[in-house]
Protein backbone atom coordinates (compact mmCIF):
# COMPACT_ATOMS: atom_id res chain seq x y z
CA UNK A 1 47.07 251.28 -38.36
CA UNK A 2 47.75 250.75 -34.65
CA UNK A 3 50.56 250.11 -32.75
CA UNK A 4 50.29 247.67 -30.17
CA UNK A 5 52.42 246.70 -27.37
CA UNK A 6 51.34 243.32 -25.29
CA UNK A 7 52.92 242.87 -21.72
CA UNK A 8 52.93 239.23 -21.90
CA UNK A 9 52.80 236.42 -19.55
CA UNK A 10 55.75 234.39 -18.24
CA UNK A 11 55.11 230.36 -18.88
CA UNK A 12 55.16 228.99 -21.73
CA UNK A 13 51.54 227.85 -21.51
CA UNK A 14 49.76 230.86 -21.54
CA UNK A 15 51.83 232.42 -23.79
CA UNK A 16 50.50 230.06 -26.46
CA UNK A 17 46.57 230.80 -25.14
CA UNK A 18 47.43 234.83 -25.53
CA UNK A 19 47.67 234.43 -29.36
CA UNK A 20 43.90 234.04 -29.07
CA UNK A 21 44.30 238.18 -28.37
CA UNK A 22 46.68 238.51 -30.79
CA UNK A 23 44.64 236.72 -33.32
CA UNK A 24 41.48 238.89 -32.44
CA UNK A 25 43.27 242.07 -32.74
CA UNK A 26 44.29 241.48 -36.57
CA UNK A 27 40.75 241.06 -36.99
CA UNK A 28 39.46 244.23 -35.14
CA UNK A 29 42.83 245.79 -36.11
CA UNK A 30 43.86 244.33 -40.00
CA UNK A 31 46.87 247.01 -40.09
CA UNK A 32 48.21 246.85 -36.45
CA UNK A 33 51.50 246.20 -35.41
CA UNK A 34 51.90 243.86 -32.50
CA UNK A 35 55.25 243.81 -30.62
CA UNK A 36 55.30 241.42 -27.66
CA UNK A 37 57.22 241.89 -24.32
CA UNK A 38 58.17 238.95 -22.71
CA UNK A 39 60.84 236.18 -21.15
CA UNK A 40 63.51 235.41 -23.44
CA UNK A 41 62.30 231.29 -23.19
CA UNK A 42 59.40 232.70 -24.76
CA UNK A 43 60.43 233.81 -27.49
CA UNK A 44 60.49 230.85 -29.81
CA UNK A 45 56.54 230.45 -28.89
CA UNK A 46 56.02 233.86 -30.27
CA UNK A 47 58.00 233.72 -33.49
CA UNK A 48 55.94 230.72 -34.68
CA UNK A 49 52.75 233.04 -33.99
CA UNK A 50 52.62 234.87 -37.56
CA UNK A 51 50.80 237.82 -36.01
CA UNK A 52 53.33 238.98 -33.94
CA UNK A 53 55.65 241.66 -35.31
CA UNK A 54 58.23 241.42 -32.75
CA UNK A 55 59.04 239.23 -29.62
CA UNK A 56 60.83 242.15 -27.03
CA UNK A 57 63.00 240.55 -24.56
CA UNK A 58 61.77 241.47 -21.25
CA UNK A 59 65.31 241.08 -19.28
CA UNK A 60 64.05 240.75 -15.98
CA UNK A 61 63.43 237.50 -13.73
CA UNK A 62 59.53 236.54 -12.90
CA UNK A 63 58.85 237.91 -9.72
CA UNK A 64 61.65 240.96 -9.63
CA UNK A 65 60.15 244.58 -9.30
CA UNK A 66 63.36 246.34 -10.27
CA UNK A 67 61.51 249.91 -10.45
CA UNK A 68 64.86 251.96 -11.93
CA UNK A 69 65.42 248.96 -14.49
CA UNK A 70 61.21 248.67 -15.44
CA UNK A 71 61.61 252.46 -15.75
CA UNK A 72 64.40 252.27 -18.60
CA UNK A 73 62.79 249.81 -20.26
CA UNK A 74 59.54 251.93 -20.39
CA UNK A 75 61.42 255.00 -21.43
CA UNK A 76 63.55 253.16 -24.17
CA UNK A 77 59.79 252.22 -26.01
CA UNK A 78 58.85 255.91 -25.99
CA UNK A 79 60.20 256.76 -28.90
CA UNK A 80 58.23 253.14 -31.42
CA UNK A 81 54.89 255.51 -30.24
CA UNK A 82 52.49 252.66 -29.28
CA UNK A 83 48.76 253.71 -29.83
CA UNK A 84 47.71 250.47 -27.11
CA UNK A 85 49.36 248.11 -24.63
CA UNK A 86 47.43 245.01 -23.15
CA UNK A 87 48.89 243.97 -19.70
CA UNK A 88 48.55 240.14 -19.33
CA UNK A 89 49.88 239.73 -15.99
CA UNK A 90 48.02 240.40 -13.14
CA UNK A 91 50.88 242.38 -11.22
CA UNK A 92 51.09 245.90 -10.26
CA UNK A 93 54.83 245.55 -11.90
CA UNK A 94 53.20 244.39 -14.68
CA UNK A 95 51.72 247.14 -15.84
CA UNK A 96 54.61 249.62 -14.78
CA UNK A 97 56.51 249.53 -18.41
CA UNK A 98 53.42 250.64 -20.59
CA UNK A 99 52.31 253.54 -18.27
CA UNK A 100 56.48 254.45 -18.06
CA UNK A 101 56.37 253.88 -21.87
CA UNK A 102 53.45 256.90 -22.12
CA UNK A 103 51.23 254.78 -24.26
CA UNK A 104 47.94 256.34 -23.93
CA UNK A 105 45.69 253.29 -23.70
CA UNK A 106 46.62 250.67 -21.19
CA UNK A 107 44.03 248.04 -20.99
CA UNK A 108 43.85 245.05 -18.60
CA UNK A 109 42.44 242.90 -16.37
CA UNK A 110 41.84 244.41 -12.57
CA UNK A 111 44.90 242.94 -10.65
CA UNK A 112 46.90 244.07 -7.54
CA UNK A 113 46.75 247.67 -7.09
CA UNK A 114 47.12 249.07 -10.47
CA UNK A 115 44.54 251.98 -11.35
CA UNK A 116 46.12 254.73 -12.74
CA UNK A 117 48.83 252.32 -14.27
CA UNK A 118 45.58 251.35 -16.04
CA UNK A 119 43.37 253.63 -18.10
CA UNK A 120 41.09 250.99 -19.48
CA UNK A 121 40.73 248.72 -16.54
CA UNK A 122 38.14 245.80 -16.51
CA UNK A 123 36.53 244.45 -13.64
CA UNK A 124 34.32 241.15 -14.97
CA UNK A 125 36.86 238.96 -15.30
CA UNK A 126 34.89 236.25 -13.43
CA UNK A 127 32.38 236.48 -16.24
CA UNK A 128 34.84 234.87 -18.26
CA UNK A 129 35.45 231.04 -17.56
CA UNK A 130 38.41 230.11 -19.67
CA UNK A 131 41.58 232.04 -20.29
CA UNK A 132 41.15 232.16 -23.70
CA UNK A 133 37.99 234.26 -22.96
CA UNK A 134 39.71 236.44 -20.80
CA UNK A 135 42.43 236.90 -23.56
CA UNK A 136 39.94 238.03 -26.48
CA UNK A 137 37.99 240.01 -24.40
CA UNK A 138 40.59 242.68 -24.37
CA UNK A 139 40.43 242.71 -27.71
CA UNK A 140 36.71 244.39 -27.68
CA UNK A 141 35.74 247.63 -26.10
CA UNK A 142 34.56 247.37 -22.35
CA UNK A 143 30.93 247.87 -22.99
CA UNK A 144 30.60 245.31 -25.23
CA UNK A 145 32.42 242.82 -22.33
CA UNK A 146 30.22 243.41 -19.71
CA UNK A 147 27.81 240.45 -19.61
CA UNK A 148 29.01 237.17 -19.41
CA UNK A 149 28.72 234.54 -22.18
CA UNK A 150 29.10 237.66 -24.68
CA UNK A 151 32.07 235.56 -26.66
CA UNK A 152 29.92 232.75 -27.46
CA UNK A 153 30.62 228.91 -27.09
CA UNK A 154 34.49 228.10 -26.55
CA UNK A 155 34.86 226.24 -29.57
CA UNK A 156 34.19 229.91 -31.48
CA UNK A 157 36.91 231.52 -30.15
CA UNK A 158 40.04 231.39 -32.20
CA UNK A 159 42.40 228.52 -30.60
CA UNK A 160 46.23 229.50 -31.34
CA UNK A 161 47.73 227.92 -34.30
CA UNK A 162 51.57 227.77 -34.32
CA UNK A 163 53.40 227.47 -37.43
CA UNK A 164 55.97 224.63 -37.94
CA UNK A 165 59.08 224.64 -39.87
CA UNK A 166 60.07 221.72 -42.18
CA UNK A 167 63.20 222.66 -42.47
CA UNK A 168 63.95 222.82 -38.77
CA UNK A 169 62.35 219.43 -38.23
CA UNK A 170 64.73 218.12 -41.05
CA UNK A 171 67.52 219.31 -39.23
CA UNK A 172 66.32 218.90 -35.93
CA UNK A 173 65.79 214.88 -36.90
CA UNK A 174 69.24 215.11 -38.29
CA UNK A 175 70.53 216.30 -34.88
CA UNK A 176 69.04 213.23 -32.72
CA UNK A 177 69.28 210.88 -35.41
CA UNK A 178 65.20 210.35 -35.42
CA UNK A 179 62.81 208.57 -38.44
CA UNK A 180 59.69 208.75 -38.91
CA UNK A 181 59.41 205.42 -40.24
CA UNK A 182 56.99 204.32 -37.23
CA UNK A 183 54.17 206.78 -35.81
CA UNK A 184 55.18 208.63 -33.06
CA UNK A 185 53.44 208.51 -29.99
CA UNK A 186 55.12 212.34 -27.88
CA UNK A 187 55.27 211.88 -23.84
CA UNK A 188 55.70 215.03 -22.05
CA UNK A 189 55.74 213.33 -18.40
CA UNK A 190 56.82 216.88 -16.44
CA UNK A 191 54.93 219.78 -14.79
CA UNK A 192 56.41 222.93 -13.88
CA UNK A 193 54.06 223.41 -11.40
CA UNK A 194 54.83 220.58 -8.93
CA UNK A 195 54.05 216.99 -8.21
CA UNK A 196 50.37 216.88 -8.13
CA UNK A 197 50.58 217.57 -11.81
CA UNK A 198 52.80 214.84 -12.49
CA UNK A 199 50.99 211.37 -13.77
CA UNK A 200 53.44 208.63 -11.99
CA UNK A 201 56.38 207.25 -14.67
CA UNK A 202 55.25 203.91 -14.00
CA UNK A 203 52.04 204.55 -15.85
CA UNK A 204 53.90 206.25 -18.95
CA UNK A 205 56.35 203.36 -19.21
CA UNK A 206 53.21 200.87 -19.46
CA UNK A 207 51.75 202.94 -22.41
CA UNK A 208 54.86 203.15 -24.04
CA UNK A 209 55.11 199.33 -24.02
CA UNK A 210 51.71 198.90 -24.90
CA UNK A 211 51.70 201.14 -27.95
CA UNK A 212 55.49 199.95 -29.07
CA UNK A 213 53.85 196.92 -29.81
CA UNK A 214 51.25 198.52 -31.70
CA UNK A 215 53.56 199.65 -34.35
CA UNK A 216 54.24 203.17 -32.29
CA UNK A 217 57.73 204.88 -31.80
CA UNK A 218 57.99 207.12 -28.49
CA UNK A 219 59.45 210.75 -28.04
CA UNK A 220 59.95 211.84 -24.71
CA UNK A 221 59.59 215.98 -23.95
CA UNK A 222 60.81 218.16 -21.61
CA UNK A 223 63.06 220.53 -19.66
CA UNK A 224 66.63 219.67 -18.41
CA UNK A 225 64.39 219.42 -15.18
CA UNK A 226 62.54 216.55 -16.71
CA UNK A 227 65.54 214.32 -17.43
CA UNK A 228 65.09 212.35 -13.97
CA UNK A 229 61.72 211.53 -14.72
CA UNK A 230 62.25 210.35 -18.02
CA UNK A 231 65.32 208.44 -17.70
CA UNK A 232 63.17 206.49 -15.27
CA UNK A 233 60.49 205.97 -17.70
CA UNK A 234 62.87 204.59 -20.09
CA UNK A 235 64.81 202.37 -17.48
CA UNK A 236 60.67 201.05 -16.38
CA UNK A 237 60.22 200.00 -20.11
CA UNK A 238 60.88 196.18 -21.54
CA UNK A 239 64.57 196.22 -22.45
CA UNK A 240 63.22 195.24 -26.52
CA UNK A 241 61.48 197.99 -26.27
CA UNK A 242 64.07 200.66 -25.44
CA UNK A 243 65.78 200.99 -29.32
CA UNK A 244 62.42 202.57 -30.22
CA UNK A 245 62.39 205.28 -27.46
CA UNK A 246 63.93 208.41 -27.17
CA UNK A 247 64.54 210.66 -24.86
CA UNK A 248 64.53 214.75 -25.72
CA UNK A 249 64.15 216.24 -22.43
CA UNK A 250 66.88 219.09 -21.71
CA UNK A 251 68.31 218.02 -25.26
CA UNK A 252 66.50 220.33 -27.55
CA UNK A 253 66.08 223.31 -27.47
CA UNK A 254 61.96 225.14 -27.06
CA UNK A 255 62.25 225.81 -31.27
CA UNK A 256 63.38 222.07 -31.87
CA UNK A 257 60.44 220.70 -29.50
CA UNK A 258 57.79 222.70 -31.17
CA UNK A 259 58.39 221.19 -34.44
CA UNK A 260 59.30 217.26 -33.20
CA UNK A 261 56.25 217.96 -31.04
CA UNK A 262 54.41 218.87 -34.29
CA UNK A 263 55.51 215.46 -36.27
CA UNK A 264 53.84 213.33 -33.66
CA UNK A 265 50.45 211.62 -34.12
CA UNK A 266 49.71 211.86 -30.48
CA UNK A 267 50.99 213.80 -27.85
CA UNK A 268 50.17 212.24 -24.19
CA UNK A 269 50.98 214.72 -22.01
CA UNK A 270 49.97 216.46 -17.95
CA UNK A 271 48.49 219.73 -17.48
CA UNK A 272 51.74 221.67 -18.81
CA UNK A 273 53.25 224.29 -21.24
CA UNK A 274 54.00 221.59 -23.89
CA UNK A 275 50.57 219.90 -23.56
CA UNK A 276 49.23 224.07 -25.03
CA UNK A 277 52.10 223.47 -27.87
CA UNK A 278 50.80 220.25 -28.62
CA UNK A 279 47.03 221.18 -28.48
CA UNK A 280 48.69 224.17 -31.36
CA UNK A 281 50.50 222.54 -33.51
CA UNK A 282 47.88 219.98 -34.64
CA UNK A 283 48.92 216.77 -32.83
CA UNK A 284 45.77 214.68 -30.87
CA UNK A 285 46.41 215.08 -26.95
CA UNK A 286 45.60 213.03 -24.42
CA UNK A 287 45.47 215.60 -21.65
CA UNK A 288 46.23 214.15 -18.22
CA UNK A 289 44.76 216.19 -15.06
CA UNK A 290 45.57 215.23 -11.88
CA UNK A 291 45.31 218.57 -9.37
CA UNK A 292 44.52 220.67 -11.51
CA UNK A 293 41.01 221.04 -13.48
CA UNK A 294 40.35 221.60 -17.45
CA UNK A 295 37.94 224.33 -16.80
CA UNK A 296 39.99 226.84 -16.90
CA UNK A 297 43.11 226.55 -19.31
CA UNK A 298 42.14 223.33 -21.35
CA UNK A 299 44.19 222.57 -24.83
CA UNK A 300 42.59 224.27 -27.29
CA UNK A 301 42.19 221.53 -29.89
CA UNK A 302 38.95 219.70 -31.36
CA UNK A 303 41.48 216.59 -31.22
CA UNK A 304 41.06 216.12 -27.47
CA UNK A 305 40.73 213.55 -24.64
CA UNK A 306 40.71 215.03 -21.62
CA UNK A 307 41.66 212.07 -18.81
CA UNK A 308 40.83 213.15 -14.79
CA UNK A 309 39.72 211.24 -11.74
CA UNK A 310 36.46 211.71 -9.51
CA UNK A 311 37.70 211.79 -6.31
CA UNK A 312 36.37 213.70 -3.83
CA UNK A 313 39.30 216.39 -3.04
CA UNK A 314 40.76 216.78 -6.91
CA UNK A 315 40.66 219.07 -8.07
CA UNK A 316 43.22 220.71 -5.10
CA UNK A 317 45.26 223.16 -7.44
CA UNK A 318 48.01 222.02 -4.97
CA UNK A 319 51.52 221.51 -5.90
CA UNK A 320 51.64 218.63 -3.63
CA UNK A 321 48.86 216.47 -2.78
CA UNK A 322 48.10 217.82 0.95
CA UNK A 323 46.88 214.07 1.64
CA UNK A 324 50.15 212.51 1.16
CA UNK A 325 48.28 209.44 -1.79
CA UNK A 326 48.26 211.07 -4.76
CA UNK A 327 45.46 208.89 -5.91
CA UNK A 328 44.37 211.37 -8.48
CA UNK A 329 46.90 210.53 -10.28
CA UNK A 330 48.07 207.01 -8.96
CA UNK A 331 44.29 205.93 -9.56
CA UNK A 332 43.99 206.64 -13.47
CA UNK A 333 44.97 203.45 -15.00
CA UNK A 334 47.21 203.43 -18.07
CA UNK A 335 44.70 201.12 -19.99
CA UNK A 336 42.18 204.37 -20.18
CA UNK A 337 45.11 206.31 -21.79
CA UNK A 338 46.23 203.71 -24.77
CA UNK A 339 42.60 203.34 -25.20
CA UNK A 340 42.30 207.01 -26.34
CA UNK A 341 45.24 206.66 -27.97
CA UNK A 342 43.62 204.06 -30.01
CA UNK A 343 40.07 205.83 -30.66
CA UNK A 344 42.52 208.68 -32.22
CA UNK A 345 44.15 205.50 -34.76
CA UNK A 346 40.26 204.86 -35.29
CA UNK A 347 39.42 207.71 -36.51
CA UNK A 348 41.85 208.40 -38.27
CA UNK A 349 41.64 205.47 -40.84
CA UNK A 350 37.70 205.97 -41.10
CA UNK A 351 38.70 209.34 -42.27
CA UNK A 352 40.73 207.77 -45.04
């Protein structure tokens, strides 16, 4: 049996990739015990991840070094005797608490400044396209990580699965007065990130019409900070149209999303956090890309359209398009959306 202690990452998105590692260590490790250190807004992600023993609140703010306070936290996790601690972040700070903690193997990913924090430091991480990858590479000894392709194809790896609760969806539908009587088409219109992530609200309010009048109900996703955005996707759409759209963002809480986000049929959403929740909870996603490329953190579903123009400067990984247009973004039409959203309908009753 092993006792493992993760140092995990701080948005929302990659904390639902890392349960690829956590997933791979169960099967190296059958016995271990996995405790994860992380934000407190994480910690509904992890307790729907069954192979996670225990979600640690990490108490300080992305971004703070806080040497005296890492140090205590380090020292207080002395005494649960971790065999192994993965460091997810890239940050020196990062990997401060497991080497303060005295756990004797501390692997990660080469990052600023941090041999010696790091006993079992790798170096290849650019051998390793996808996150995922780099995730589940931990997982195996070093040797056997040293050439590149040495996973296998993507689709191999294991994708995170989150579990959903009935009985918080009851209640959860309760709350906001929501049926299920119509499918439910999930919008998640925000991005953390900035801007150039953002697909314009004009273009969600014309699927939302479009697919109300195929039959569809709409859910609309997202942080307190996505309430502007959504409000004005709600005020864009046909007045008849509004009694069968509601909007969730900054209402429920990250445990309440999870499982609304797991009773839609499709989830269209930009390159964000809830976009990774959809891809794990088993909805379709119609993954929007307007900066920002696929090839690195794509949703990890087989139920995927991934939606992206060809211009010449995307993809930019800028916050804010440095050319002022936005046509990345402005430029993919909201006909190429619904007609995903359709192929998913498609497919489904040629299944039945």
């Amino acid at each position: 049996m092993k006792k493992i202690l993760v140092i995990g990452p701080s948005w929302v998105g990659d904390m639902v990739m890392s349960q690829g590692l956590y997933i791979e260590l169960k099967k190296q490790y059958p016995e271990s015990i996995i405790d994860v250190l992380a934000p407190a807004w994480c910690k509904p992600i992890l307790e729907r991840m069954p192979q996670v023993n225990e979600a640690l609140e990490m108490p300080l703010g992305h971004g703070q070094f806080e040497l005296k306070a890492r140090y205590a936290i380090g020292k207080s996790l002395r005494d649960k005797q971790y065999d192994m601690a993965f460091t997810l972040p890239n940050s020196a700070k990062s990997a401060l608490i497991p080497w303060f903690a005295k756990v004797p193997i501390r692997i990660g990913w080469k990052g600023e400044m941090r041999f010696g924090l790091l006993n079992d430091i790798r170096t290849n991480k650019k051998s390793f396209q996808y996150m995922l990858e780099r995730y589940v590479a931990l997982a195996h000894p070093k040797q056997e990580m040293m050439g590149s392709g040495c996973l296998g194809e993507l689709s191999s790896l294991p994708y995170p699965k989150l579990s959903l609760s009935k009985e918080t969806l009851d209640s959860t539908r309760q709350k906001f007065r929501l049926d299920i009587d119509r499918p439910v088409l999930g919008l998640c219109p925000g991005a953390e990130f900035g801007p150039a992530k953002r697909w314009p609200e004009e273009h969600y309010a014309h699927v939302a019409n479009q697919l109300i009048k195929q039959g569809y109900q709409v859910w609309l996703f997202g942080s307190g900070k996505d309430q502007e955005v959504t409000s004005q996707i709600i005020s864009t759409i046909d007045e008849q149209n509004r009694s069968f759209c509601f909007n969730l963002a900054g209402e429920t809480s990250l445990t309440e999303a999870v499982d609304l986000i797991g009773a839609c049929r499709t989830v269209v959403s930009n390159d964000s956090g809830l976009m990774h929740v959809a891809a794990a909870v088993g909805c379709n996603v119609v993954a929007v890309y307007g900066s920002s490329s696929p090839k690195y953190t794509p949703p990890l579903t087989e139920q995927l359209a991934v939606l992206n123009t060809d211009i010449d400067c995307r993809p930019c990984f800028e916050r804010v398009c440095p050319k002022g247009h936005l046509k990345c973004l402005v430029d993919l039409q909201p006909q190429s959306v619904i007609a995903e959203v359709m192929k998913f309908d498609c497919i489904a009753k040629a299944e039945v």
